[in-house]
PDB file of N, CA and C in Angstrom:
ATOM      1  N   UNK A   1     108.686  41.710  74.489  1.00  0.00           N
ATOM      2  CA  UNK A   1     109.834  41.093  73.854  1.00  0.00           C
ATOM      3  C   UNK A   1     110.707  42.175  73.237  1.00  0.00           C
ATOM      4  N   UNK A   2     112.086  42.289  73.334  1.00  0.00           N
ATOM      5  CA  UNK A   2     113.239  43.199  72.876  1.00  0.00           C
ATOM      6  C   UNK A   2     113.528  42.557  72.408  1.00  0.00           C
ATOM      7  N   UNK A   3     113.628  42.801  70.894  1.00  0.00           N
ATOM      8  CA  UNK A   3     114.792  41.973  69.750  1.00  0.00           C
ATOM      9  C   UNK A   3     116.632  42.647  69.670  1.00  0.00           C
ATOM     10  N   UNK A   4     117.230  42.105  69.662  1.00  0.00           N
ATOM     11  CA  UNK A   4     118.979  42.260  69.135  1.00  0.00           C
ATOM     12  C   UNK A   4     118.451  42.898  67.320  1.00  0.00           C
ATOM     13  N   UNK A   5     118.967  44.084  66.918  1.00  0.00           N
ATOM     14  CA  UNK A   5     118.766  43.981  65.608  1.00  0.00           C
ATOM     15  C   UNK A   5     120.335  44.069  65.655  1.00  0.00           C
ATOM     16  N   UNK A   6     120.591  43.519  64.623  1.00  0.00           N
ATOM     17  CA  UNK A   6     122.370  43.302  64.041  1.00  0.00           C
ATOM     18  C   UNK A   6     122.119  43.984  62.500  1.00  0.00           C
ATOM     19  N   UNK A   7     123.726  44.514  62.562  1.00  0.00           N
ATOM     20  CA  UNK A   7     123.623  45.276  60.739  1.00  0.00           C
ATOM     21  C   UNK A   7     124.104  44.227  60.069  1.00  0.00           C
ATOM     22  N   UNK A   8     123.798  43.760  58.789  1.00  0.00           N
ATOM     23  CA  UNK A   8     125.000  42.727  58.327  1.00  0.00           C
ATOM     24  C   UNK A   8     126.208  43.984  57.337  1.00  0.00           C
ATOM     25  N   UNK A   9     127.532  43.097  56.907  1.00  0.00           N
ATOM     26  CA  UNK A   9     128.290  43.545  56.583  1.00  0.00           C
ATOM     27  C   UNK A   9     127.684  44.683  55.099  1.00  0.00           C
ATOM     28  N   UNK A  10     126.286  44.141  54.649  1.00  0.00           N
ATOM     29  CA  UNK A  10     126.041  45.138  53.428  1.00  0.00           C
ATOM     30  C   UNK A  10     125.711  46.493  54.445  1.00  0.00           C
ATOM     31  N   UNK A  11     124.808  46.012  54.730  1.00  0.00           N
ATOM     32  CA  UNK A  11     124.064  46.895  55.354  1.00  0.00           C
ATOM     33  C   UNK A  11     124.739  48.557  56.066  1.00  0.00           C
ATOM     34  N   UNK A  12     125.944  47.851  56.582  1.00  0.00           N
ATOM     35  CA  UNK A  12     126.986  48.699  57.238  1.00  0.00           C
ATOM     36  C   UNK A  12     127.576  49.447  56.164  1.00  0.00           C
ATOM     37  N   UNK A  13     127.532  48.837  54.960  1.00  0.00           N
ATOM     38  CA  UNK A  13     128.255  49.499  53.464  1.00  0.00           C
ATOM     39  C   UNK A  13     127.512  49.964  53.063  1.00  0.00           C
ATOM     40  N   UNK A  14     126.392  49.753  53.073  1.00  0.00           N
ATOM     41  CA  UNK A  14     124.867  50.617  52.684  1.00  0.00           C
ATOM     42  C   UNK A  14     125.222  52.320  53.420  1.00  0.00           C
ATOM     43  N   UNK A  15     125.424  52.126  54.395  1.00  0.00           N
ATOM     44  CA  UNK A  15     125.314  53.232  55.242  1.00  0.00           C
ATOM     45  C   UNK A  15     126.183  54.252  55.072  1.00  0.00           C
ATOM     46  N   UNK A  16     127.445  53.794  54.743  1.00  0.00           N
ATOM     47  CA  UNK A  16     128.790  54.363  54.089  1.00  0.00           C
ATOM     48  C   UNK A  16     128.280  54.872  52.802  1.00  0.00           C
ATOM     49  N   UNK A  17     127.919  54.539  52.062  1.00  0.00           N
ATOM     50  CA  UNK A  17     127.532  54.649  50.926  1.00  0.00           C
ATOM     51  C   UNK A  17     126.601  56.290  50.643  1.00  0.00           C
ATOM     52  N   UNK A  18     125.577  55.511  51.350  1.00  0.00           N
ATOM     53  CA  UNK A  18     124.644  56.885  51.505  1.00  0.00           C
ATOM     54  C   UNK A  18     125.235  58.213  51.971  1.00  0.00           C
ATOM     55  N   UNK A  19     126.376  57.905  53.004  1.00  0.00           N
ATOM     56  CA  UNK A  19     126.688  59.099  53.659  1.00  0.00           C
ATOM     57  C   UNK A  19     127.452  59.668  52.558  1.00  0.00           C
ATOM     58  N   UNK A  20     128.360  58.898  51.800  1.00  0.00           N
ATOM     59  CA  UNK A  20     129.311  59.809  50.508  1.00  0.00           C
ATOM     60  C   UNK A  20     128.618  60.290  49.512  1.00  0.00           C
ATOM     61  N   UNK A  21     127.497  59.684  49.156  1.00  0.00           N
ATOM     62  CA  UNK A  21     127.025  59.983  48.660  1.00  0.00           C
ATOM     63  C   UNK A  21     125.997  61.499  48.893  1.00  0.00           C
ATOM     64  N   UNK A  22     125.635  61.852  50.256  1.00  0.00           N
ATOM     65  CA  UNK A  22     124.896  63.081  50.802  1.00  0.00           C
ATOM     66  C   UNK A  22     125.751  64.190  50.964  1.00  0.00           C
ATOM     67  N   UNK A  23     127.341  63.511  51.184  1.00  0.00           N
ATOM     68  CA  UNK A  23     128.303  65.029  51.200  1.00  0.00           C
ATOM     69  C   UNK A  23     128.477  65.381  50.155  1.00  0.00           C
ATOM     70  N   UNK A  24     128.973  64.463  48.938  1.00  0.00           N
ATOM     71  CA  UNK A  24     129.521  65.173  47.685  1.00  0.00           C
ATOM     72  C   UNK A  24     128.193  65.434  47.362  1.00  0.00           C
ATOM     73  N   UNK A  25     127.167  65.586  47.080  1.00  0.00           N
ATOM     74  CA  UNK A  25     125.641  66.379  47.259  1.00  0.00           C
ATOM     75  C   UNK A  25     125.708  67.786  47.310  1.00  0.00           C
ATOM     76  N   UNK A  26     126.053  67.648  48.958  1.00  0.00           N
ATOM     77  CA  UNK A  26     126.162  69.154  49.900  1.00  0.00           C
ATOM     78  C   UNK A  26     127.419  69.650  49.340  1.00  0.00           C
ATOM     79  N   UNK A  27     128.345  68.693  49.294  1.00  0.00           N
ATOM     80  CA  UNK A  27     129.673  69.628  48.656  1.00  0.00           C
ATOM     81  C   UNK A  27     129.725  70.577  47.662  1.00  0.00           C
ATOM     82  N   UNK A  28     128.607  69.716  46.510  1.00  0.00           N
ATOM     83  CA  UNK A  28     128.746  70.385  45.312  1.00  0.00           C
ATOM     84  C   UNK A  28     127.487  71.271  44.974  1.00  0.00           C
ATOM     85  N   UNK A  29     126.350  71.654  46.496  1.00  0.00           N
ATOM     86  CA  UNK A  29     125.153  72.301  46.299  1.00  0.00           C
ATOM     87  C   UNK A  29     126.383  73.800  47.041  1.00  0.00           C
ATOM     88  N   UNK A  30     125.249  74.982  46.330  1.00  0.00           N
ATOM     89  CA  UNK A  30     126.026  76.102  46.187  1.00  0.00           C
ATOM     90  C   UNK A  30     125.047  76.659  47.592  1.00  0.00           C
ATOM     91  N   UNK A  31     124.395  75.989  48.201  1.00  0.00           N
ATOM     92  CA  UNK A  31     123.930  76.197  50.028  1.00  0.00           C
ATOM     93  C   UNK A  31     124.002  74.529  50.274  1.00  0.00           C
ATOM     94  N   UNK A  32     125.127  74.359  50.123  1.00  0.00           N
ATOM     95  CA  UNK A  32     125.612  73.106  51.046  1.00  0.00           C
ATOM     96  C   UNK A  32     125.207  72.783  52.558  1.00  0.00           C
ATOM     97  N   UNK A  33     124.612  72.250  53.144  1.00  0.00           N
ATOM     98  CA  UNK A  33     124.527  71.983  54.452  1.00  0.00           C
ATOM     99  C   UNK A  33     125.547  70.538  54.610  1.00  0.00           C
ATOM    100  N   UNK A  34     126.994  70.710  55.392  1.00  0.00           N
ATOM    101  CA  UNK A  34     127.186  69.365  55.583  1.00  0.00           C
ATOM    102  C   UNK A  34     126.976  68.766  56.945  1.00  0.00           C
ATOM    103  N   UNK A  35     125.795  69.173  57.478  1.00  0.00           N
ATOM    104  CA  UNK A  35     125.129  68.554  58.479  1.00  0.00           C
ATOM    105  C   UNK A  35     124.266  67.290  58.237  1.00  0.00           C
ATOM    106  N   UNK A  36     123.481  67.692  56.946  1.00  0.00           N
ATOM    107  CA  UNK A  36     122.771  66.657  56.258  1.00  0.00           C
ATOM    108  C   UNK A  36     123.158  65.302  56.033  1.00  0.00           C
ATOM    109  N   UNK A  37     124.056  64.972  55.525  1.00  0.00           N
ATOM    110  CA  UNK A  37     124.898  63.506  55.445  1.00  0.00           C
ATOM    111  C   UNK A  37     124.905  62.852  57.078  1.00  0.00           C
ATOM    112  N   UNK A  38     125.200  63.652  58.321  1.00  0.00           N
ATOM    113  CA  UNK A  38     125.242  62.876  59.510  1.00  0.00           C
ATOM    114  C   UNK A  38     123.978  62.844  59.847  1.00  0.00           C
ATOM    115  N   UNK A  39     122.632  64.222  59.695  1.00  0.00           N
ATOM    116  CA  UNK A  39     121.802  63.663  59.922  1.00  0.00           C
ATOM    117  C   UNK A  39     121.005  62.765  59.362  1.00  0.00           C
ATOM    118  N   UNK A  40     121.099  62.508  58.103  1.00  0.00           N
ATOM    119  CA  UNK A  40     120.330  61.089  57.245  1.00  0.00           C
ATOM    120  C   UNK A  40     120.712  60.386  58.215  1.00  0.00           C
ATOM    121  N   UNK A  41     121.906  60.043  58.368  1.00  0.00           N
ATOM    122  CA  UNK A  41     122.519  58.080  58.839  1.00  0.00           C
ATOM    123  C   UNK A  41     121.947  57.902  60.000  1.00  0.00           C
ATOM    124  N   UNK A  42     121.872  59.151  60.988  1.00  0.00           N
ATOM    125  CA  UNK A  42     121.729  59.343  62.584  1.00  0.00           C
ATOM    126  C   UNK A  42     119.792  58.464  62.784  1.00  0.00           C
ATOM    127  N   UNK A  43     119.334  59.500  61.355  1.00  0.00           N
ATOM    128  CA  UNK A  43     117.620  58.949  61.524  1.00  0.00           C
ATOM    129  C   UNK A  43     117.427  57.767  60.932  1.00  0.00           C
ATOM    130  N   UNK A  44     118.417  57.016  59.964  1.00  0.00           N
ATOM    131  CA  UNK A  44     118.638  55.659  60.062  1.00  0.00           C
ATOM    132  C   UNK A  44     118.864  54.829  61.398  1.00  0.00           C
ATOM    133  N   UNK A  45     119.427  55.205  61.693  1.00  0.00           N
ATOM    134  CA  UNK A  45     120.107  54.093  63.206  1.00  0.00           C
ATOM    135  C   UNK A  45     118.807  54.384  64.084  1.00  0.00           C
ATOM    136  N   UNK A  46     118.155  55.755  63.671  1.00  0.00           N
ATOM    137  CA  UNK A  46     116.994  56.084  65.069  1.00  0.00           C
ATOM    138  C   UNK A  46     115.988  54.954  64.676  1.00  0.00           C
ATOM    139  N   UNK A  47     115.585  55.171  63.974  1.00  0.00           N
ATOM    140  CA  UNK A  47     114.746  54.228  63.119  1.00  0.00           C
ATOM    141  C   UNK A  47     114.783  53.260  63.226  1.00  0.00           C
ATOM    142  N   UNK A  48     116.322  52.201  63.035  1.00  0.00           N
ATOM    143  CA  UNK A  48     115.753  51.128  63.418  1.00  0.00           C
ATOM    144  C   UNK A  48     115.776  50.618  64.920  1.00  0.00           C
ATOM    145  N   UNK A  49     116.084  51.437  65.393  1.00  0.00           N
ATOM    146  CA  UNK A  49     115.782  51.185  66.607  1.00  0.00           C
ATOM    147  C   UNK A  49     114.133  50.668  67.229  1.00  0.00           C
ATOM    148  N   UNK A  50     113.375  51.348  66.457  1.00  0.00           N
ATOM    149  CA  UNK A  50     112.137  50.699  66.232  1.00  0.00           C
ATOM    150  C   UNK A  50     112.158  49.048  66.352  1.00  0.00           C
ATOM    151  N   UNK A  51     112.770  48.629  65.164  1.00  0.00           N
ATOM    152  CA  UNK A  51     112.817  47.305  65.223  1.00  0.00           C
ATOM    153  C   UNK A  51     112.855  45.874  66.322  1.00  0.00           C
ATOM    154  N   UNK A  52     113.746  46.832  67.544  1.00  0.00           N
ATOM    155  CA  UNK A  52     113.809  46.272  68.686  1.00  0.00           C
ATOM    156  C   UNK A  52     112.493  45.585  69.347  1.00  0.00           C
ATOM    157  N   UNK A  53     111.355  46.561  68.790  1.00  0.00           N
ATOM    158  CA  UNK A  53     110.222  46.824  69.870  1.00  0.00           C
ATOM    159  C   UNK A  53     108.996  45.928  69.162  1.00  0.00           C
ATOM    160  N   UNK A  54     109.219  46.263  67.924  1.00  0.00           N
ATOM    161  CA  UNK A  54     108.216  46.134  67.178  1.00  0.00           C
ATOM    162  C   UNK A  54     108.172  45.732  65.989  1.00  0.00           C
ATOM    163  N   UNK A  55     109.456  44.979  65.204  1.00  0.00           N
ATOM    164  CA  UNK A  55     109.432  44.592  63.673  1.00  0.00           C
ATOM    165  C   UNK A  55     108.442  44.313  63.189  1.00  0.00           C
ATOM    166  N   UNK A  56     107.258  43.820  63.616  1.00  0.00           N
ATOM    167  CA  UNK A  56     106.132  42.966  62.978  1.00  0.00           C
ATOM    168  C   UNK A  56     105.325  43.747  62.487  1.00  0.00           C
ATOM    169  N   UNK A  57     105.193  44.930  63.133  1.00  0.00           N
ATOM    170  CA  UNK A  57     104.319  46.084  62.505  1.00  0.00           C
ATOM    171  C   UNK A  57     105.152  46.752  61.433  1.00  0.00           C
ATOM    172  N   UNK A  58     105.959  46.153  60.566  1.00  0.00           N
ATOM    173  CA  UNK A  58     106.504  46.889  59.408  1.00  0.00           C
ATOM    174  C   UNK A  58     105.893  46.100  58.049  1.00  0.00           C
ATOM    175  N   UNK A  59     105.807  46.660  56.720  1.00  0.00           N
ATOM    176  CA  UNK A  59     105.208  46.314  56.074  1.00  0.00           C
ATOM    177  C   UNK A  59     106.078  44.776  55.392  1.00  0.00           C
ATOM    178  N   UNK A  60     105.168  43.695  54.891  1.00  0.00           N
ATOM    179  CA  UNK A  60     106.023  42.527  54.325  1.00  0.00           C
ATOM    180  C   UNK A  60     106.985  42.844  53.246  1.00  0.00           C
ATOM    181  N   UNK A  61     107.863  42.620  52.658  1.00  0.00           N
ATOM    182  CA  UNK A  61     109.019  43.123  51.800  1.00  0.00           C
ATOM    183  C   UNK A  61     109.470  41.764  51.066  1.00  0.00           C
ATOM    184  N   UNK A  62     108.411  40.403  51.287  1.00  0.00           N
ATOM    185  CA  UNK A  62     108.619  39.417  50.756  1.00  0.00           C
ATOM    186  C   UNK A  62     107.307  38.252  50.558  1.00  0.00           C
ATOM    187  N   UNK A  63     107.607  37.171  50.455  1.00  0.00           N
ATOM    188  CA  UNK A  63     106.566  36.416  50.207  1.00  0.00           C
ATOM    189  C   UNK A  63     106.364  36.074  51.902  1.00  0.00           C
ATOM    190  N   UNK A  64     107.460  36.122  52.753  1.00  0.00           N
ATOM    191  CA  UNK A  64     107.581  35.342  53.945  1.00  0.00           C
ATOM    192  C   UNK A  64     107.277  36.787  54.988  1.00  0.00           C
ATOM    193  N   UNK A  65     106.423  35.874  56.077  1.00  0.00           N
ATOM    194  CA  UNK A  65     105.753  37.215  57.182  1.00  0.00           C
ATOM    195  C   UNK A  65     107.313  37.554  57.617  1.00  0.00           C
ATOM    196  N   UNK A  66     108.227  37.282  57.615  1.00  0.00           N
ATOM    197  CA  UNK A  66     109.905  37.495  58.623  1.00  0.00           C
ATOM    198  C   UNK A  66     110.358  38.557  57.469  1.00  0.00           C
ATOM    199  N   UNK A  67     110.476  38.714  56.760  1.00  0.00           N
ATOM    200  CA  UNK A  67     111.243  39.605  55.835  1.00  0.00           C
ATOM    201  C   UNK A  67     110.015  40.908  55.889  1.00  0.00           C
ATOM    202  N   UNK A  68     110.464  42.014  56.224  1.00  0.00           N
ATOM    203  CA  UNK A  68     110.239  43.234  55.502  1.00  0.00           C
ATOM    204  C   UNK A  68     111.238  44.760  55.580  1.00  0.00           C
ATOM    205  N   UNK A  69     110.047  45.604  55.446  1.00  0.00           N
ATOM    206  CA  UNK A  69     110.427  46.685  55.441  1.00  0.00           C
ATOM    207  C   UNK A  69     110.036  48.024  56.060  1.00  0.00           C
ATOM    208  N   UNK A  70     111.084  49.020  56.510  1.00  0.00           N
ATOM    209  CA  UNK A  70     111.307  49.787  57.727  1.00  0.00           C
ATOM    210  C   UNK A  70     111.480  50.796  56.431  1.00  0.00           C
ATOM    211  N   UNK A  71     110.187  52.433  56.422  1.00  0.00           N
ATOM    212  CA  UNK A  71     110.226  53.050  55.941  1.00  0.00           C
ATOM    213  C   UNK A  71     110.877  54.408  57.172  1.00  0.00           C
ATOM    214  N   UNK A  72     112.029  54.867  56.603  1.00  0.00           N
ATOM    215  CA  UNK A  72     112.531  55.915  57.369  1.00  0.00           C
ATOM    216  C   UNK A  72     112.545  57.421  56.879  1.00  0.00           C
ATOM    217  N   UNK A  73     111.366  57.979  57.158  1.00  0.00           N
ATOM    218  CA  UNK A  73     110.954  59.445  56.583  1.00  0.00           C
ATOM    219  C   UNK A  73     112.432  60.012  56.544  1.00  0.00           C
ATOM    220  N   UNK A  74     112.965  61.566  55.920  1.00  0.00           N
ATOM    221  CA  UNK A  74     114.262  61.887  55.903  1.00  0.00           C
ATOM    222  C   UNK A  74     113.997  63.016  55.092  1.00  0.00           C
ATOM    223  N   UNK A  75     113.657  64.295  55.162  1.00  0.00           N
ATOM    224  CA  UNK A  75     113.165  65.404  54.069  1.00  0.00           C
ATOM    225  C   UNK A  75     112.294  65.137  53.517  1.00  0.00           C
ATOM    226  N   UNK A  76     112.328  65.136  52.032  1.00  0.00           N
ATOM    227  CA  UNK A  76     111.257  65.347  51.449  1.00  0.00           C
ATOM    228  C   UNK A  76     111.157  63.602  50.953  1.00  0.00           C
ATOM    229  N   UNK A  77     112.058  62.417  50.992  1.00  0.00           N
ATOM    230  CA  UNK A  77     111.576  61.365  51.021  1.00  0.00           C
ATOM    231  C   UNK A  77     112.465  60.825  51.946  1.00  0.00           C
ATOM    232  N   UNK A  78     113.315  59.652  51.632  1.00  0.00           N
ATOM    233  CA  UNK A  78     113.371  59.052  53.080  1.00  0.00           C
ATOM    234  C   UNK A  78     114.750  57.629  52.053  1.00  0.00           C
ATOM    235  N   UNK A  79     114.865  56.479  53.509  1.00  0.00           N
ATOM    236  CA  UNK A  79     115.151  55.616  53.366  1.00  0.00           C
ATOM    237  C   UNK A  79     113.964  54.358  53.313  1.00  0.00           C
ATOM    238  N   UNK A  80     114.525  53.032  52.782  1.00  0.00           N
ATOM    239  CA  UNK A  80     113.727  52.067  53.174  1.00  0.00           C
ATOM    240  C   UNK A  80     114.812  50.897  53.461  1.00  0.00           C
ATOM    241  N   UNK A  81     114.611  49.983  55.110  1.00  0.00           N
ATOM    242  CA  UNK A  81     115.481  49.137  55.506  1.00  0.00           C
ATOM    243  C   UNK A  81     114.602  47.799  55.277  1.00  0.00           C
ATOM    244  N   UNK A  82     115.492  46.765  54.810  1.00  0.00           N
ATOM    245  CA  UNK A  82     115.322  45.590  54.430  1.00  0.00           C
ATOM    246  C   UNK A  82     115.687  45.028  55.301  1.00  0.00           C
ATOM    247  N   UNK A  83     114.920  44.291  56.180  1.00  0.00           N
ATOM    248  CA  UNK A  83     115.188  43.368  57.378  1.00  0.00           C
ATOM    249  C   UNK A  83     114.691  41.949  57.162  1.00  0.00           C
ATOM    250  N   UNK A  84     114.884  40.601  58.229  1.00  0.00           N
ATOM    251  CA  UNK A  84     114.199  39.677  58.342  1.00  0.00           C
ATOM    252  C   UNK A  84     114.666  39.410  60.205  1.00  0.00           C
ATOM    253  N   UNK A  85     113.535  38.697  60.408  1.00  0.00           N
ATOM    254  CA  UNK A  85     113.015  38.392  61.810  1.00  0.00           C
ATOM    255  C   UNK A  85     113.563  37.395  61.333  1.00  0.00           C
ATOM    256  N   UNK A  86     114.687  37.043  62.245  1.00  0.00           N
ATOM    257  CA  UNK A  86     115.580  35.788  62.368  1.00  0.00           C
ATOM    258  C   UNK A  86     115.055  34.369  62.934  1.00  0.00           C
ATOM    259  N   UNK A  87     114.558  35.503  64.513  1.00  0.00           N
ATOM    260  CA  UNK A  87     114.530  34.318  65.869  1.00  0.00           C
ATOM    261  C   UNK A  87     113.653  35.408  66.310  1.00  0.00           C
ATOM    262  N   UNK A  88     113.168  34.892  67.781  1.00  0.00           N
ATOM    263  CA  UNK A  88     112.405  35.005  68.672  1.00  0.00           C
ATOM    264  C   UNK A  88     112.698  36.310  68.932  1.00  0.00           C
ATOM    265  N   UNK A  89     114.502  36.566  69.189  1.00  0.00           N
ATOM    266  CA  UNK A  89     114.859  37.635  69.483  1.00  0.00           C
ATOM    267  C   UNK A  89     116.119  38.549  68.938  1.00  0.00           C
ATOM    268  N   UNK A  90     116.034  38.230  67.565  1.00  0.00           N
ATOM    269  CA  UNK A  90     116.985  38.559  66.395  1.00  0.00           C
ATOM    270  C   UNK A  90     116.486  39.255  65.146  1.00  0.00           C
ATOM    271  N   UNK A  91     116.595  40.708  64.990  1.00  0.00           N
ATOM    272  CA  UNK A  91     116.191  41.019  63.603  1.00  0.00           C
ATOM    273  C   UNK A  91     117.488  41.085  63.055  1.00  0.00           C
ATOM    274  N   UNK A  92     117.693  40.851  61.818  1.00  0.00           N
ATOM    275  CA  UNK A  92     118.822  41.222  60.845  1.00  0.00           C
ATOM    276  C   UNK A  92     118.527  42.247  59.786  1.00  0.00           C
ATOM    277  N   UNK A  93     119.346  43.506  59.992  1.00  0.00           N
ATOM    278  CA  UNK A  93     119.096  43.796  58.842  1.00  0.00           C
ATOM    279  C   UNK A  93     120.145  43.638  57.828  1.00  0.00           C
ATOM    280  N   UNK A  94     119.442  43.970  56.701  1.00  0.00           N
ATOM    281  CA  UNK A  94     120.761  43.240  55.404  1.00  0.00           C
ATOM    282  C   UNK A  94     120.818  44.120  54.139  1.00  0.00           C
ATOM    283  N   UNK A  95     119.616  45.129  53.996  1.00  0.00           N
ATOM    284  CA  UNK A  95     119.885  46.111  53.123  1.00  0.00           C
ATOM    285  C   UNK A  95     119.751  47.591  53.427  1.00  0.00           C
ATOM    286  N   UNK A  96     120.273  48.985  53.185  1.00  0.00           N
ATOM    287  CA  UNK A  96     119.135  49.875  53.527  1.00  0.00           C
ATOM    288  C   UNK A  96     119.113  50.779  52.019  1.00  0.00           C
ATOM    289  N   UNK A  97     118.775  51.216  51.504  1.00  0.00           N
ATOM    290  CA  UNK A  97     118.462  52.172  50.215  1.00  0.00           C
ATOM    291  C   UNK A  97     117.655  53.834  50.361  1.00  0.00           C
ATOM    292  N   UNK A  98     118.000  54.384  49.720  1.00  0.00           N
ATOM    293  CA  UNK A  98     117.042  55.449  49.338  1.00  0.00           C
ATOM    294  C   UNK A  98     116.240  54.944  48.558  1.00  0.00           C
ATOM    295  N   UNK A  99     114.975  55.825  48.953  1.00  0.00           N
ATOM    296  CA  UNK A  99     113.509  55.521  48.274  1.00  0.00           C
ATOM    297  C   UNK A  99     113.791  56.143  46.849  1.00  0.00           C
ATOM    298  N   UNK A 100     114.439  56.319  46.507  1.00  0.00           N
ATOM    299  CA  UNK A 100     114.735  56.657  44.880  1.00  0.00           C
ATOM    300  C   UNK A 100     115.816  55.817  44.491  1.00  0.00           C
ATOM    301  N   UNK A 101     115.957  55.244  44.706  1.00  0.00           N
ATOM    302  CA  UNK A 101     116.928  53.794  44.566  1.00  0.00           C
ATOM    303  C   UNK A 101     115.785  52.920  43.916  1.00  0.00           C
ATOM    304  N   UNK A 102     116.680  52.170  42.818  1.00  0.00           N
ATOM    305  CA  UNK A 102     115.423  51.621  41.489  1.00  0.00           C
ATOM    306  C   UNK A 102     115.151  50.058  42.845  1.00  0.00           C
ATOM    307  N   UNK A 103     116.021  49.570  43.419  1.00  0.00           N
ATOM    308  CA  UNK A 103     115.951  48.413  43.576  1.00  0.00           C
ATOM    309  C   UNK A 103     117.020  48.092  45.156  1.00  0.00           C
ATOM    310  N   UNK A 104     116.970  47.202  45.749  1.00  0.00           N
ATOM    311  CA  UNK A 104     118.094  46.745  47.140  1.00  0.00           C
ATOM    312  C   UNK A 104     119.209  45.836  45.828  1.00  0.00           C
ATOM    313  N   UNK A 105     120.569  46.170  46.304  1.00  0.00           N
ATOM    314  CA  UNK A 105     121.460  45.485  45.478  1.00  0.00           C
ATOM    315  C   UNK A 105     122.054  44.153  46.068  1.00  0.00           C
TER     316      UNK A 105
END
């Protein structure tokens, strides 16, 4: 079974987010790499590509087996994507965060 994963409209702002947030980072580190900001987002999108294949093997992220979460290694920590198994052949995702992020908004 191949699932459709779709971004929702946060999710896509999630992503924006992170990336401004990784340049003015690099901008303002005095060994700036501004490679870093495209590669975070790039091992996001790789990542969930996973999802296609295999959502179910991600850990629960709720009370319900359809909702979880997609840990995306990234240096020295990473992202975590907030998804739910829609349909048969639909994941949605709807949040993504850094693992130093107190909480999904």
């Amino acid at each position: 079974m191949i699932y459709q994963v779709v971004f929702s409209r946060e999710a896509e702002e999630d992503l924006v987010r992170m990336f401004d947030f990784a340049f003015e980072r690099e901008l303002n580190s005095p060994t700036g790499n501004l490679e870093i900001p495209t590669r975070a987002i790039e091992a996001i999108r790789q990542g969930c590509k996973f999802l296609a294949v295999s959502p179910f093997s991600c850990r629960k992220g709720d009370n319900s087996p359809f909702v979880r979460e997609l840990i995306v290694p990234f240096g020295a920590t990473g992202y975590v994507v907030l998804f739910e198994i829609k349909t048969a052949s639909r994941v949605h995702i709807g949040a993504i965060r850094h693992q130093r992020e107190s909480d999904y908004h």
